[in-house]
Protein backbone atom coordinates (compact mmCIF):
# COMPACT_ATOMS: atom_id res chain seq x y z
CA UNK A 1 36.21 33.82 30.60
CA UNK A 2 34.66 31.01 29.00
CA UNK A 3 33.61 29.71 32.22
CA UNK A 4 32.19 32.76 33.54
CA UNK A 5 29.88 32.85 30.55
CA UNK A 6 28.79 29.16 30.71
CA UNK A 7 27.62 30.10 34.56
CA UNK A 8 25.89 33.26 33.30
CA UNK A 9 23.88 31.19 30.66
CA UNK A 10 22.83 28.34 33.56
CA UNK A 11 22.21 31.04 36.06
CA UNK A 12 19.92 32.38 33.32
CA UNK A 13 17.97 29.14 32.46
CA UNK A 14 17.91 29.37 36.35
CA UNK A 15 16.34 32.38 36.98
CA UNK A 16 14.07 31.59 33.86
CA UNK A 17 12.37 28.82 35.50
CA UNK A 18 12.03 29.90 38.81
CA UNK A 19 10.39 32.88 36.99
CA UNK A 20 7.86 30.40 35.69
CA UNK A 21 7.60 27.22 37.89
CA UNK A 22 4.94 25.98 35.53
CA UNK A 23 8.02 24.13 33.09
CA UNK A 24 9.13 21.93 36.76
CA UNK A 25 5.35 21.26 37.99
CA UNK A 26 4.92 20.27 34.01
CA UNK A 27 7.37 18.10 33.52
CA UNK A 28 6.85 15.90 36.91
CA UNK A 29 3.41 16.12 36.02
CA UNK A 30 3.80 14.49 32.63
CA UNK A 31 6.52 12.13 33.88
CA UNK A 32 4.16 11.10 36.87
CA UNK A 33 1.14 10.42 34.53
CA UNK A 34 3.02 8.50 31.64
CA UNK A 35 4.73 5.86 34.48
CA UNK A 36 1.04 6.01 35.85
CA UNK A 37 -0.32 5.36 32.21
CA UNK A 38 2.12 3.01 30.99
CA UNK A 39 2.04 0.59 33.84
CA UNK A 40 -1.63 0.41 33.61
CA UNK A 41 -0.69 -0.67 30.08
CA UNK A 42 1.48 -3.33 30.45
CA UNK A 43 -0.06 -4.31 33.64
CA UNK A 44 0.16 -3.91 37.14
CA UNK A 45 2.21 -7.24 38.41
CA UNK A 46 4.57 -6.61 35.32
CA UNK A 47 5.14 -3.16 36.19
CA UNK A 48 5.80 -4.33 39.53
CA UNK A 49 9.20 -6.17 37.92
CA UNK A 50 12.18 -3.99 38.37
CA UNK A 51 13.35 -4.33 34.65
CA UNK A 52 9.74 -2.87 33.60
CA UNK A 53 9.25 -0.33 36.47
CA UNK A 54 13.07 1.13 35.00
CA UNK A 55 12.01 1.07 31.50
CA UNK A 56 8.59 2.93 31.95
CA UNK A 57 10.56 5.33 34.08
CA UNK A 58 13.40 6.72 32.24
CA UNK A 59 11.19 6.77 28.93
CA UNK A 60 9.15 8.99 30.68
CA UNK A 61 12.49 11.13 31.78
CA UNK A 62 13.65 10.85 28.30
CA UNK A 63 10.07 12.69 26.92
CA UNK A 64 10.43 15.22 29.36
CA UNK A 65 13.67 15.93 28.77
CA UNK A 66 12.71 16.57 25.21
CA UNK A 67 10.18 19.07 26.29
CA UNK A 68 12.18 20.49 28.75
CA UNK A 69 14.72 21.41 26.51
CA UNK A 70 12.25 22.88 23.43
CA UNK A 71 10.68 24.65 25.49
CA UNK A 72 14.32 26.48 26.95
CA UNK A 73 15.02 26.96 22.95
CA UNK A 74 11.69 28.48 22.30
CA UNK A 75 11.81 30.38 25.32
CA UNK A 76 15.39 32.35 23.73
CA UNK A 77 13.65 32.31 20.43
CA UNK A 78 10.74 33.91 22.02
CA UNK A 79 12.92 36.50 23.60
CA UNK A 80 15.54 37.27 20.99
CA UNK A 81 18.18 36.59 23.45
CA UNK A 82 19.79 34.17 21.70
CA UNK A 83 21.39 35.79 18.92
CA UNK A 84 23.19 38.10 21.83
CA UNK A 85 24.48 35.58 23.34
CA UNK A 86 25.98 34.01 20.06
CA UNK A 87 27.41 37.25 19.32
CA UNK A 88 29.68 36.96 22.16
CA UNK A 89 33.51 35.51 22.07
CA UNK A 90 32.88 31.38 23.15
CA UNK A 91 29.24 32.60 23.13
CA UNK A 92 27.95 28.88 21.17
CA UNK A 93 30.17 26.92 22.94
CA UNK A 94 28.48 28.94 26.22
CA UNK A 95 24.86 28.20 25.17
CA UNK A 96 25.73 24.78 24.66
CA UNK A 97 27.40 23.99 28.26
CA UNK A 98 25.05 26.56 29.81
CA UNK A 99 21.69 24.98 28.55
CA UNK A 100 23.22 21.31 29.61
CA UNK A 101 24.21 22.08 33.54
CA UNK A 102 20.94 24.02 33.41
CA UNK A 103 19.02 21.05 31.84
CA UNK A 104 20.73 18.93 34.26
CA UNK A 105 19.77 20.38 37.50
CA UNK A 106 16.16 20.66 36.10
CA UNK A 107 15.76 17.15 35.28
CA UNK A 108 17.40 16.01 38.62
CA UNK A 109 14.69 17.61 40.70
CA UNK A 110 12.24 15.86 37.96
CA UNK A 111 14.17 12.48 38.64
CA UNK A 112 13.14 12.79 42.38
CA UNK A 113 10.34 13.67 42.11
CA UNK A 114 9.26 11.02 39.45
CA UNK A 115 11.39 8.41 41.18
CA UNK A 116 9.26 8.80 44.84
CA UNK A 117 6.40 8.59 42.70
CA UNK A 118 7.50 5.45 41.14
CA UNK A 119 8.45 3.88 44.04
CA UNK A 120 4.88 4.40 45.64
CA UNK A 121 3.32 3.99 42.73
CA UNK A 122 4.67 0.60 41.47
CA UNK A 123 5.50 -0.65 45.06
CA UNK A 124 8.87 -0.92 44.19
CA UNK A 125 11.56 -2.63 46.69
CA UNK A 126 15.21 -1.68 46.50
CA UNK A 127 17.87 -4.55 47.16
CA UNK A 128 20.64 -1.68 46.49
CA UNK A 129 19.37 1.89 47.39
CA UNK A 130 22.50 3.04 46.97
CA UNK A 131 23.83 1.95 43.72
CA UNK A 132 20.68 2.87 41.94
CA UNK A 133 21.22 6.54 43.40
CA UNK A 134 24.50 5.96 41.32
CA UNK A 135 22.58 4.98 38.39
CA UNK A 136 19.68 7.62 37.95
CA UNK A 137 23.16 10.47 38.87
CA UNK A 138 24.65 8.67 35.67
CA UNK A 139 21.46 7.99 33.80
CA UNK A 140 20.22 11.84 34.25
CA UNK A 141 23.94 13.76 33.42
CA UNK A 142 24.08 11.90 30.16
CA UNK A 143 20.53 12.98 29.12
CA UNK A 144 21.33 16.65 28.45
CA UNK A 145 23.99 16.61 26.65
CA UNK A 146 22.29 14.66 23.75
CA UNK A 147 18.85 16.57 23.84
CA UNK A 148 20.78 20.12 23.72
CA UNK A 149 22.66 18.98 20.64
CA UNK A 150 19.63 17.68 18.57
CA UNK A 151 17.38 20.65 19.50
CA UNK A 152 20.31 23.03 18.63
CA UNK A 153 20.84 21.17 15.19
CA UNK A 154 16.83 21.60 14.69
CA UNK A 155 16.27 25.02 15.88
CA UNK A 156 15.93 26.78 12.50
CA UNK A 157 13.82 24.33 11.34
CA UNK A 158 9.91 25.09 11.03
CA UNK A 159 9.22 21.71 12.03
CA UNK A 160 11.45 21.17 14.67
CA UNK A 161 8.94 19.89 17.53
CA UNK A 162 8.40 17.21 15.82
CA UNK A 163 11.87 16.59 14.34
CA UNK A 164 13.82 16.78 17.88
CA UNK A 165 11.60 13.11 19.06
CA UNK A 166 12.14 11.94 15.87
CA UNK A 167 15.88 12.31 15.61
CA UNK A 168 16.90 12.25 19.32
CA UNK A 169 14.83 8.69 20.31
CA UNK A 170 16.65 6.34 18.13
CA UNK A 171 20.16 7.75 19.32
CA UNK A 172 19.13 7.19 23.21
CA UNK A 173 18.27 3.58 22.58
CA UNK A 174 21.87 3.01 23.92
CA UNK A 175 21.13 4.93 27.11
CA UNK A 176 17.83 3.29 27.62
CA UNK A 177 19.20 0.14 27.26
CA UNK A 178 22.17 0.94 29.73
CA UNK A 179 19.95 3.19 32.31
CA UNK A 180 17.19 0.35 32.32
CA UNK A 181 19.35 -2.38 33.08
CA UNK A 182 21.30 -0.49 35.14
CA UNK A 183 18.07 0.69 37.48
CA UNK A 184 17.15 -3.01 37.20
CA UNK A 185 20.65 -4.41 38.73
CA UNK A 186 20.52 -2.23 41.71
CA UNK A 187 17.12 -3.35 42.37
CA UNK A 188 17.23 -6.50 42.40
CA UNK A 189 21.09 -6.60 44.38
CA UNK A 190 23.56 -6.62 41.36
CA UNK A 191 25.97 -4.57 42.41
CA UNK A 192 28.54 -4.87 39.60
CA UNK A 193 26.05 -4.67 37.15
CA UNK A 194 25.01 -1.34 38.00
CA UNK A 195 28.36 0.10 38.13
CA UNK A 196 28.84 -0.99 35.36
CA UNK A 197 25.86 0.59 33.70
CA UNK A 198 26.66 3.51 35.26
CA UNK A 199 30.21 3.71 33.81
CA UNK A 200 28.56 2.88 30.28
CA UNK A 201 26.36 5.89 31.24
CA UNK A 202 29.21 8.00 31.59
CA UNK A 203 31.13 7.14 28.72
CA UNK A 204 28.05 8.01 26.98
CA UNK A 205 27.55 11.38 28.32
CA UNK A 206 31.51 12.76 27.71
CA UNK A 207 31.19 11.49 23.80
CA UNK A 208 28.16 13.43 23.61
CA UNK A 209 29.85 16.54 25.37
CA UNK A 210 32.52 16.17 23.19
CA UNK A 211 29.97 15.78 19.73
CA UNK A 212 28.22 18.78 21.22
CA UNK A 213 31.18 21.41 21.49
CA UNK A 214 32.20 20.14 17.69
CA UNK A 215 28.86 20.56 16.07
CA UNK A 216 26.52 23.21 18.11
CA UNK A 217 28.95 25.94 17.30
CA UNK A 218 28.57 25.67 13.56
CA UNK A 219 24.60 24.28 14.17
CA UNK A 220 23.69 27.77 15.72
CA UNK A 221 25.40 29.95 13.00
């Protein structure tokens, strides 16, 4: 039953987006122009190095994923349609899984998309295609189960929009770190260091699954 729920709620945030594409085009958008804005920063031959080219690219992921998931929140809020939801048996634990698979498939098209455009625009080269496939799969699945649980714990608060950056940020300095170095590895041919980035990627993600089904429940009452 449980299950059937969590597939309602992401077939929801589904049907929600592709009712307004604007939230996709967005969020490539924004990720597109702060890689494009950041390397112009720092420089183009250091953005050129695969460490930097990693770091200005999942920072970007990590702001839209922010918005991304406000904006699903406020969307619910907007509607009334979350309080229904709660109301049903396993209906928090729903939202919570629901919003994340949704969040994820979102952000994966934005990961394409703001990957190709990182790859043209920094004139990236790849020693390991393959592995950092592995890496972005790992670095985006472990994304949404942290911003979910921080904008749940935030959403009855006035201030939230800017609460959920300032709370969220310091706690993904671990997946950064790992997602970075990671994206790094595979580009420049380390293959065992981006599997093993990619398992510290995971590892992240399930303690964060777990921290979400313990504390969203009681965060939405």
């Amino acid at each position: 039953m449980m299950w059937r729920r969590i597939r309602i709620v992401a077939a929801r945030e589904a049907l929600a987006e592709r009712g307004q594409p604007d939230g996709v085009i967005a969020a490539i958008t924004f990720v597109a122009t702060m890689i494009l804005v950041e390397s112009l920063a720092v420089g183009p031959l250091a953005a050129s190095q695969p460490p930097v080219a990693a770091a200005l690219f999942w920072i970007a992921m990590a702001f839209a994923a922010i918005l991304a998931t406000s904006r699903s929140f406020d969307r619910e809020l907007e509607d009334d349609a979350l309080d229904a939801i709660l109301a049903l048996p396993q209906g928090r634990d729903a939202v919570y899984a629901g919003k994340v698979v949704a969040l994820t498939a979102l952000l994966a098209l934005v990961g394409v998309a703001g990957g190709a455009l990182s790859l043209v625009l920094l004139s990236l080269g790849i020693a390991l295609p393959g592995h950092l496939v592995l890496v972005a799969i790992a670095g985006i699945v472990a994304l949404p189960p942290v911003m979910v649980l921080f904008v749940a714990i935030a959403l009855r608060l006035r201030a939230r929009g800017a609460l959920v950056p300032i709370l969220v940020l310091p706690v993904l300095v671990p997946h950064l770190v790992a997602a970075t170095s990671g994206s790094a590895a595979a580009a420049s041919g380390d293959a065992a260091g981006a599997i093993g980035w990619s398992g510290l990627l995971v590892a992240f993600a399930l303690v964060y699954w777990v921290l979400g089904f313990t504390i969203v429940p009681t965060a939405l009452e």
